[in-house]
N, C-alpha and C. Protein backbone atom coordinates (compact mmCIF):
# COMPACT_ATOMS: atom_id res chain seq x y z
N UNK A 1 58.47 13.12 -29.73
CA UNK A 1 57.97 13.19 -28.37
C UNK A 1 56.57 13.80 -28.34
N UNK A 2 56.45 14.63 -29.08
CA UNK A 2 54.97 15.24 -29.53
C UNK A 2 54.08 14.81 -29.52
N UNK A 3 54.66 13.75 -30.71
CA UNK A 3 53.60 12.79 -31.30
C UNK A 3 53.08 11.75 -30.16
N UNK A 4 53.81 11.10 -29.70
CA UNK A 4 53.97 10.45 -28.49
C UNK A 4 52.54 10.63 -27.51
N UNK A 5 52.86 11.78 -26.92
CA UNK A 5 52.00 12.75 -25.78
C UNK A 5 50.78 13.18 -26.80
N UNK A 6 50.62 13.19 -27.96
CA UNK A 6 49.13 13.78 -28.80
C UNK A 6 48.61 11.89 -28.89
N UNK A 7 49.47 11.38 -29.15
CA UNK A 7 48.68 9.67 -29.11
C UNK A 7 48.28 9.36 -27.53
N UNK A 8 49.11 9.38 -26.73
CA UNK A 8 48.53 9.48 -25.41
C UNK A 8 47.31 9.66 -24.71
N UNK A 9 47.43 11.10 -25.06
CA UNK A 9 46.19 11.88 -24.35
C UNK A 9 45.07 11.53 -25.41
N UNK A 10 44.89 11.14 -26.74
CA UNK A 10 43.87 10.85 -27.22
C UNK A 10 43.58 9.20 -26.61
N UNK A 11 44.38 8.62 -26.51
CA UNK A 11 44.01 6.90 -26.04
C UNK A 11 43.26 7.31 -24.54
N UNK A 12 44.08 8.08 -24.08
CA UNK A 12 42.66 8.47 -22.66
C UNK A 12 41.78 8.95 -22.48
N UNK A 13 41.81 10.01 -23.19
CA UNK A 13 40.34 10.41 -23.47
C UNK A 13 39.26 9.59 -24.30
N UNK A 14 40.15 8.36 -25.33
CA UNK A 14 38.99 7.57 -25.78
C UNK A 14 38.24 6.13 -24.46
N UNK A 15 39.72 6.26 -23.84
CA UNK A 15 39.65 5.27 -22.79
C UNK A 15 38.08 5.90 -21.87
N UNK A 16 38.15 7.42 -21.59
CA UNK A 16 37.13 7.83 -20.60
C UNK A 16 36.41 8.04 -21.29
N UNK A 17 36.51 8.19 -22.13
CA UNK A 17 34.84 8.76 -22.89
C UNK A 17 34.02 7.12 -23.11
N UNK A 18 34.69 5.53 -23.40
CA UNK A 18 34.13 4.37 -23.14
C UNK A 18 33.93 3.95 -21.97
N UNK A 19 34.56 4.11 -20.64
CA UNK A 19 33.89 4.20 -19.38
C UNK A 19 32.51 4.80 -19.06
N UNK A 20 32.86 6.14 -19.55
CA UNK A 20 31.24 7.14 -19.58
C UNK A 20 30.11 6.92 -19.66
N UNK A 21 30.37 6.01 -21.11
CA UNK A 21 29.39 5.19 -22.17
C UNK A 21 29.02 4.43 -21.74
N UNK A 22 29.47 3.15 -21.22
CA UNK A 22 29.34 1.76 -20.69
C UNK A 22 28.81 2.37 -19.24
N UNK A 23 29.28 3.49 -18.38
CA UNK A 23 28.28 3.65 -16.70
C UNK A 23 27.04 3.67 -17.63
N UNK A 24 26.75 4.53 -18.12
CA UNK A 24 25.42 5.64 -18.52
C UNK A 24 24.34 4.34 -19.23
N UNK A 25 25.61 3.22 -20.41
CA UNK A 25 24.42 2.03 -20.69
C UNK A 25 23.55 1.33 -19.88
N UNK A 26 25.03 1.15 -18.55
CA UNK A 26 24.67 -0.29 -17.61
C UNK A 26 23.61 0.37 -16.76
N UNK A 27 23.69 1.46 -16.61
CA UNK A 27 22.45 2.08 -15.78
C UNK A 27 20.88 2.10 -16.66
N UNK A 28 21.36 2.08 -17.71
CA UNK A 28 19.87 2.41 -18.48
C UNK A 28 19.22 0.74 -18.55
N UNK A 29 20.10 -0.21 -18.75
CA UNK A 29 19.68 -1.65 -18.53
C UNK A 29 19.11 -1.82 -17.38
N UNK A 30 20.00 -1.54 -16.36
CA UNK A 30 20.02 -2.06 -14.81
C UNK A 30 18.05 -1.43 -14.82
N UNK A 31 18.13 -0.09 -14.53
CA UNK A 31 16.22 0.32 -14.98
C UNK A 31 15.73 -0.36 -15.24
N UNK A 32 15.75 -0.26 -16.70
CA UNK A 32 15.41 -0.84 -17.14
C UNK A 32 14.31 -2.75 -16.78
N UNK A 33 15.36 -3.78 -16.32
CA UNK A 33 15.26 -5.06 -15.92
C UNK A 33 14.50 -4.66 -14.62
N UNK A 34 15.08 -3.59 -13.97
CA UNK A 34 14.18 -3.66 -12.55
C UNK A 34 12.75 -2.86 -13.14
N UNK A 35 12.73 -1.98 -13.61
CA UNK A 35 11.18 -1.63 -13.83
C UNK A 35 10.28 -3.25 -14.62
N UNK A 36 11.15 -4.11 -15.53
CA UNK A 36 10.59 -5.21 -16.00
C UNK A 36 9.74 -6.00 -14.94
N UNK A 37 10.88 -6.45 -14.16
CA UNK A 37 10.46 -6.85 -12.36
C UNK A 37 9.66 -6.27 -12.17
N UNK A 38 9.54 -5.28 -11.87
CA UNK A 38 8.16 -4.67 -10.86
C UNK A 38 7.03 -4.76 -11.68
N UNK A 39 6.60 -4.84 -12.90
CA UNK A 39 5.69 -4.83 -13.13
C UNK A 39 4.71 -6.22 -13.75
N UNK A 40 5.95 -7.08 -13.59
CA UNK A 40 5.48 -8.66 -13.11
C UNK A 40 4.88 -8.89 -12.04
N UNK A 41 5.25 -7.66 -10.79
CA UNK A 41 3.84 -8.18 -9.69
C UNK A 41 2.74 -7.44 -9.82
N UNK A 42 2.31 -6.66 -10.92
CA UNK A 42 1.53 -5.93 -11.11
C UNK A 42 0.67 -6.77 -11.78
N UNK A 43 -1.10 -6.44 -11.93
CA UNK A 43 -2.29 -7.48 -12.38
C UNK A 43 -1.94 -7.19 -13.76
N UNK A 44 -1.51 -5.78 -14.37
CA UNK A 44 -1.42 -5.82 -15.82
C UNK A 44 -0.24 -6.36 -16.47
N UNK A 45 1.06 -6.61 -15.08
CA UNK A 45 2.51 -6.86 -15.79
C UNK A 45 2.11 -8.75 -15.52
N UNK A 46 1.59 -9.44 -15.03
CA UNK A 46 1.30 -11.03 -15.20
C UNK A 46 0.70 -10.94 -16.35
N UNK A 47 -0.57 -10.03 -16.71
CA UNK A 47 -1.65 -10.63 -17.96
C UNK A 47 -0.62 -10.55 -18.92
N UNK A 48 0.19 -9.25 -19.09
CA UNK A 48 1.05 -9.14 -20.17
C UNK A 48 1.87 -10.80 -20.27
N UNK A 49 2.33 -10.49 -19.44
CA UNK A 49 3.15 -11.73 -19.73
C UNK A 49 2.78 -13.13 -20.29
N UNK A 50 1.55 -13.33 -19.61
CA UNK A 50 0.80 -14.43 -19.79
C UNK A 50 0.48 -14.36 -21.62
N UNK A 51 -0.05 -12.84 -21.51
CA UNK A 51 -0.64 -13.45 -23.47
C UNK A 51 0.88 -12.77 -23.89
N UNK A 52 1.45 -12.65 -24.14
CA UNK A 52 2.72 -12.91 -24.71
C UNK A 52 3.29 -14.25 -24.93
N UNK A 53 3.43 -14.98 -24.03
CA UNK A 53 3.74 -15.88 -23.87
C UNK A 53 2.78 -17.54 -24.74
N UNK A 54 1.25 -17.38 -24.89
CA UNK A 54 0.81 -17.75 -25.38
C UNK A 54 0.16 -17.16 -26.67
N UNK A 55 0.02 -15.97 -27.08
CA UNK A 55 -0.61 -15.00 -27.86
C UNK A 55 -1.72 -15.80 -28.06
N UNK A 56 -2.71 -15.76 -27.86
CA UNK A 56 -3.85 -16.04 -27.69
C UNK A 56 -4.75 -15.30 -29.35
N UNK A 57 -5.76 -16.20 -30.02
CA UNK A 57 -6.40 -15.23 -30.69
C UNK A 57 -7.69 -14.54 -30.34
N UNK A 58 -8.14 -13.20 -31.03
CA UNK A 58 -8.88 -12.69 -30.48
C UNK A 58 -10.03 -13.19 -29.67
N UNK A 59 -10.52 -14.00 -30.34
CA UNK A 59 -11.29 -14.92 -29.97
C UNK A 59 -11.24 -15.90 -28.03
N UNK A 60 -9.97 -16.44 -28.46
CA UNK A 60 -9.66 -16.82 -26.91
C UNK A 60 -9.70 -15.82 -25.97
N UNK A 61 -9.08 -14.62 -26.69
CA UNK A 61 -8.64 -13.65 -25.53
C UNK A 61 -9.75 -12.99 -24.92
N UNK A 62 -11.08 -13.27 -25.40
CA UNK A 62 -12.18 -12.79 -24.64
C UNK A 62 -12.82 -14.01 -23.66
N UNK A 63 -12.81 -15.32 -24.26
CA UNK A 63 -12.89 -16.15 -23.11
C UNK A 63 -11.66 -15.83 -21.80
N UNK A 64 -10.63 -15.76 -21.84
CA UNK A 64 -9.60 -15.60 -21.16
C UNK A 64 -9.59 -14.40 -20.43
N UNK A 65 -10.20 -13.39 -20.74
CA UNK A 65 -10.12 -12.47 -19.90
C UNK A 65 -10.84 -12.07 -18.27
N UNK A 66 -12.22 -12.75 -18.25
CA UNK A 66 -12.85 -13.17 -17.09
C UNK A 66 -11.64 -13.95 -15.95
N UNK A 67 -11.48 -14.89 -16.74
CA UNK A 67 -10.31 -16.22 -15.81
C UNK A 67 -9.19 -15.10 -15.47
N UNK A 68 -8.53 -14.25 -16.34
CA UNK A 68 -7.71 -13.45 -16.08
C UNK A 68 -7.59 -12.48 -14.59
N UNK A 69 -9.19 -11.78 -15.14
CA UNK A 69 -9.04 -10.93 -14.36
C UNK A 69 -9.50 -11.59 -12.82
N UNK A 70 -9.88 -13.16 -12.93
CA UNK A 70 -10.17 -13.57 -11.56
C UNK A 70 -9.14 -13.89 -11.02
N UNK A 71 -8.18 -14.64 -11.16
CA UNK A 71 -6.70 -15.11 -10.76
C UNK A 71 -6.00 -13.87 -10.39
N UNK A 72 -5.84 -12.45 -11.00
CA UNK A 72 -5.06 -11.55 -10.86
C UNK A 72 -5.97 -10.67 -9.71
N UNK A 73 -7.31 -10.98 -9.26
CA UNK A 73 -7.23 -10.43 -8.22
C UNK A 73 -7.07 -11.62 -6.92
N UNK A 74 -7.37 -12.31 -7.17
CA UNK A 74 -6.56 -13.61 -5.96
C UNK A 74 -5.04 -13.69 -5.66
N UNK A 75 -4.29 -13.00 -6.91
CA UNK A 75 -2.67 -13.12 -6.43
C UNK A 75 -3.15 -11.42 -5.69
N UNK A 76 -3.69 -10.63 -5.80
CA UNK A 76 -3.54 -9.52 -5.40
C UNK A 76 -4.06 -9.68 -3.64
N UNK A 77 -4.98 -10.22 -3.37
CA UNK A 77 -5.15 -10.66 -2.22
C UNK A 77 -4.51 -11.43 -1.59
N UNK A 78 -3.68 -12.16 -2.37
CA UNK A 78 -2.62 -13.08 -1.43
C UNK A 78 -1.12 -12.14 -1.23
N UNK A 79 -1.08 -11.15 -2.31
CA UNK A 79 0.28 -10.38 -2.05
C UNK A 79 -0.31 -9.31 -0.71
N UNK A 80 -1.20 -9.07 -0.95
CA UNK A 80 -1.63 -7.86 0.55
C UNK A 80 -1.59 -8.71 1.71
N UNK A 81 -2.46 -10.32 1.80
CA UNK A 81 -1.93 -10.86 3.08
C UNK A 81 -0.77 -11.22 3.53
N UNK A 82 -0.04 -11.25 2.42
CA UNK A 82 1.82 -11.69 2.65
C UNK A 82 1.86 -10.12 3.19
N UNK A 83 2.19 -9.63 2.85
CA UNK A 83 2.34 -7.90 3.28
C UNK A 83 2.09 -7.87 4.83
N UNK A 84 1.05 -7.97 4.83
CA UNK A 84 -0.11 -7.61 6.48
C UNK A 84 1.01 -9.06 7.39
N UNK A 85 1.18 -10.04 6.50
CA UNK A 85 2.04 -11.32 7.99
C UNK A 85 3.00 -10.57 7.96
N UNK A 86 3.44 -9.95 6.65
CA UNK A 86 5.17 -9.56 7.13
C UNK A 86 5.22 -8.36 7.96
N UNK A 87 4.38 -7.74 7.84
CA UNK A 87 4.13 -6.33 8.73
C UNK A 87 4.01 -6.91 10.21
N UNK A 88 3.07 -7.84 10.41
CA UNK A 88 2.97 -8.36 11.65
C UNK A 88 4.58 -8.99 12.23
N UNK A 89 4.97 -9.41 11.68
CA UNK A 89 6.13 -10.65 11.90
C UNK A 89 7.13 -9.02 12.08
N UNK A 90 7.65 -8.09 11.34
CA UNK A 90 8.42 -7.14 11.81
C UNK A 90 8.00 -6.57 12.97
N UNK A 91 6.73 -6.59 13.65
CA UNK A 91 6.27 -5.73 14.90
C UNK A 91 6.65 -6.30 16.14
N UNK A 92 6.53 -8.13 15.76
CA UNK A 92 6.56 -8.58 16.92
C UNK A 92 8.16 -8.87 16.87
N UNK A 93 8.83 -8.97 16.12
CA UNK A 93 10.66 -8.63 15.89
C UNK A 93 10.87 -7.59 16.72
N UNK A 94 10.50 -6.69 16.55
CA UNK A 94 10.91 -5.25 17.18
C UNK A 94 10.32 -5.06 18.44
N UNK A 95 9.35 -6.12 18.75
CA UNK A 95 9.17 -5.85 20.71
C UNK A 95 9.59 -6.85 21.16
N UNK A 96 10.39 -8.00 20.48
CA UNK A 96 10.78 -8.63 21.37
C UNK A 96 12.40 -8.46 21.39
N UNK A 97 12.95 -7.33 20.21
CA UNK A 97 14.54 -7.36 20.80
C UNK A 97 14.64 -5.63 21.52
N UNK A 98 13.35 -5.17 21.67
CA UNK A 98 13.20 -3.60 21.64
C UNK A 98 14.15 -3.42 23.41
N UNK A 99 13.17 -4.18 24.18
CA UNK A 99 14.15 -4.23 25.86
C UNK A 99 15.57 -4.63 25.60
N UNK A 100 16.20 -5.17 24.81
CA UNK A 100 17.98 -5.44 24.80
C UNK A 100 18.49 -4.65 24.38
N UNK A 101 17.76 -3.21 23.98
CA UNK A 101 18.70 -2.17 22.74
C UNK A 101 18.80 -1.34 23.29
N UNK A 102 20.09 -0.48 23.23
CA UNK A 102 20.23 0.46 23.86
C UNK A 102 19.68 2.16 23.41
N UNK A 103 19.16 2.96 24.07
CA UNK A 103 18.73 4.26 23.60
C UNK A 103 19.43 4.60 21.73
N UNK A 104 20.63 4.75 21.81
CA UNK A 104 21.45 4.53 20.70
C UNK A 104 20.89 3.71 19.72
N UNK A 105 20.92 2.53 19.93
CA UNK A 105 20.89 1.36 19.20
C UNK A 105 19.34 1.81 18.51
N UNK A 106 18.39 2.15 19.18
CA UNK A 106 16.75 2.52 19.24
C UNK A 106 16.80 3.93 18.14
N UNK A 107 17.76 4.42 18.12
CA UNK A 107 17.50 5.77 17.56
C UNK A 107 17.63 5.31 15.89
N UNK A 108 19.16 4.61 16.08
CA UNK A 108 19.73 3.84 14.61
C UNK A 108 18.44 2.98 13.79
N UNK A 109 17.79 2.22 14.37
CA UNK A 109 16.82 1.67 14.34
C UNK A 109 15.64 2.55 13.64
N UNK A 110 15.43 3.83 14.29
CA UNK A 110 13.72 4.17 14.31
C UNK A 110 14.78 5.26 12.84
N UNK A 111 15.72 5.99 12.69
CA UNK A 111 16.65 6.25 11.34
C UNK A 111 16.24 5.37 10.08
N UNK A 112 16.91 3.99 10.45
CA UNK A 112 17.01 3.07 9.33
C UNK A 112 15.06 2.81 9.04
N UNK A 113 14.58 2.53 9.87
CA UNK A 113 12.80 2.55 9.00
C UNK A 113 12.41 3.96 8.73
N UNK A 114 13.03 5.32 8.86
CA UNK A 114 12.58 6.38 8.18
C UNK A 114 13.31 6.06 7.09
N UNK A 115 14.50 5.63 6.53
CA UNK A 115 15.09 5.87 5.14
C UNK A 115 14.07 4.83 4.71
N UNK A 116 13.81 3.50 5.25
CA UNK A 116 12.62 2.65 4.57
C UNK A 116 11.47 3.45 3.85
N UNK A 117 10.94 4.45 4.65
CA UNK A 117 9.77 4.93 4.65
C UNK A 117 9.88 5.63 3.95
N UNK A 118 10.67 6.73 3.84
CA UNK A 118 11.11 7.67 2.55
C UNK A 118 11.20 6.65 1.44
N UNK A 119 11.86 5.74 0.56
CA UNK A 119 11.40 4.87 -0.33
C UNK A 119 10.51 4.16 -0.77
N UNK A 120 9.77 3.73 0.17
CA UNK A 120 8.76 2.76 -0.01
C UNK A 120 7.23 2.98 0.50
N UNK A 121 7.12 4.14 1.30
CA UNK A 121 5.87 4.21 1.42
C UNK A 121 5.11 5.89 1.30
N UNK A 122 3.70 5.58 1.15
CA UNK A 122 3.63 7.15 0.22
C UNK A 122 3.16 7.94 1.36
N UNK A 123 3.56 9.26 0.93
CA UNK A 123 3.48 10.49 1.96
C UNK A 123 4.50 10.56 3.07
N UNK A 124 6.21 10.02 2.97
CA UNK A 124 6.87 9.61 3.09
C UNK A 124 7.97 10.07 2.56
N UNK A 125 7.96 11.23 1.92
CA UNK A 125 9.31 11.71 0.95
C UNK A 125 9.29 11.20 -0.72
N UNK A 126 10.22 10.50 -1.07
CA UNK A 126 10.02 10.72 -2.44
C UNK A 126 9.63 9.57 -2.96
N UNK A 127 9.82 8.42 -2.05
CA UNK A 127 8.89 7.41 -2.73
C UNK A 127 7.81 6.97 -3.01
N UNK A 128 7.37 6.29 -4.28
CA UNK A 128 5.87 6.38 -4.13
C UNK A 128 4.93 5.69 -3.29
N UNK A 129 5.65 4.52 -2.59
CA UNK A 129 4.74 3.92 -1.76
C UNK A 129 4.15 2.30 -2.68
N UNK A 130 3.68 1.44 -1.71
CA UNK A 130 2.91 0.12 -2.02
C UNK A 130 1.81 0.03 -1.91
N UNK A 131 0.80 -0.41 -2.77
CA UNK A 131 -0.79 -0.02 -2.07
C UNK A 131 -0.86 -1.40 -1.09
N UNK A 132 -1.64 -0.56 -0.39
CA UNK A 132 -2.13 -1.48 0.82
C UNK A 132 -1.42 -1.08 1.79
N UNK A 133 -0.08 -0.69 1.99
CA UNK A 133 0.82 -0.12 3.14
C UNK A 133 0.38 0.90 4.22
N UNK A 134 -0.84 1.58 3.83
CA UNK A 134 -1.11 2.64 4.40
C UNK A 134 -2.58 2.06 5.31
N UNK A 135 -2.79 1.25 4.49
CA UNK A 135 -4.17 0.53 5.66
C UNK A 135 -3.78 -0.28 6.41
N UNK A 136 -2.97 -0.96 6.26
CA UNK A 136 -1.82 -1.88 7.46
C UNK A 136 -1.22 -1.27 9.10
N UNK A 137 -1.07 0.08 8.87
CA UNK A 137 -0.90 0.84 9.96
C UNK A 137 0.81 1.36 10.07
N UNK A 138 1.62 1.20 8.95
CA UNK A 138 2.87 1.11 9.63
C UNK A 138 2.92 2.79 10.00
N UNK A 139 3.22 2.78 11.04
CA UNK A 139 3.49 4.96 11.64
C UNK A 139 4.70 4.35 12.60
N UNK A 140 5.36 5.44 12.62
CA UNK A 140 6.39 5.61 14.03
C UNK A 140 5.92 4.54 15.65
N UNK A 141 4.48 5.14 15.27
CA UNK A 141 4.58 4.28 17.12
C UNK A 141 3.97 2.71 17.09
N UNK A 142 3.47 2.18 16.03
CA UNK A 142 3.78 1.28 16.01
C UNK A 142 4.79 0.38 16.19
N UNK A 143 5.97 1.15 15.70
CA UNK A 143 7.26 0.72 15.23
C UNK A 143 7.91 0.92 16.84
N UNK A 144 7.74 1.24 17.66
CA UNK A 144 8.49 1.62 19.17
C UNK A 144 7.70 1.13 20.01
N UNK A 145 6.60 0.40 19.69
CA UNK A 145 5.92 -0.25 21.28
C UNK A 145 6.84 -1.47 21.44
């Protein structure tokens, strides 16, 4: 019976100690893939990709770098005007369902874009923020006209 209950309790504790293992991996992946992501919309996470993908020799890679750095600031200007429509397109969302909501409903609301804001935009709590977000205008009273 001893023996029994000493095989037991070791099969569970090996059982939890491989749960442990496998949270603590899948989290270090999960990071991992998302920091990969984010820095695909970044001008240095495309170039990367780009000469990876072709490895270029030294030689090319100095013709290529002009063209580079022109394209990566044109996606950068097209990601800030996507930004600035979507900023626009949420303002005019929010004054045109703002009269159907109730005081309540308005509070839940102006809550849920502070937890936004704490994540995603800087001077905001702990997130670092998007560049360009802060010249766009998003503040509180924008968000309530």
């Amino acid at each position: 019976m001893k023996r029994k209950l000493t095989y037991t309790a070791l099969f569970v504790a090996i059982l939890l100690i491989g749960f442990v293992i496998g949270f603590l991996v899948q989290g270090t992946i999960t990071r991992s893939r998302i920091r990969k992501m984010r820095s695909t919309f970044t001008e240095r996470g495309v170039n990367r990709e780009f000469i990876r993908a072709i490895r270029p020799a030294p030689e090319q890679m100095e013709q290529l770098k002009p063209i580079l750095k022109k394209y990566a600031g044109m996606k950068r200007n097209l990601m800030t005007d996507y930004r600035s429509n979507q900023h626009e397109l949420f303002l005019e969302f929010r004054q045109e369902i703002n009269p159907y909501l109730t005081p309540e409903q308005k509070e839940r609301l102006n809550q849920m874009d502070n937890r936004w804001k704490q994540r995603f935009m800087p001077g905001h709590g702990r997130g670092r923020g998007r560049p360009g977000w802060k010249k766009q205008g998003w503040n509180q009273d924008t968000l309530n006209k």
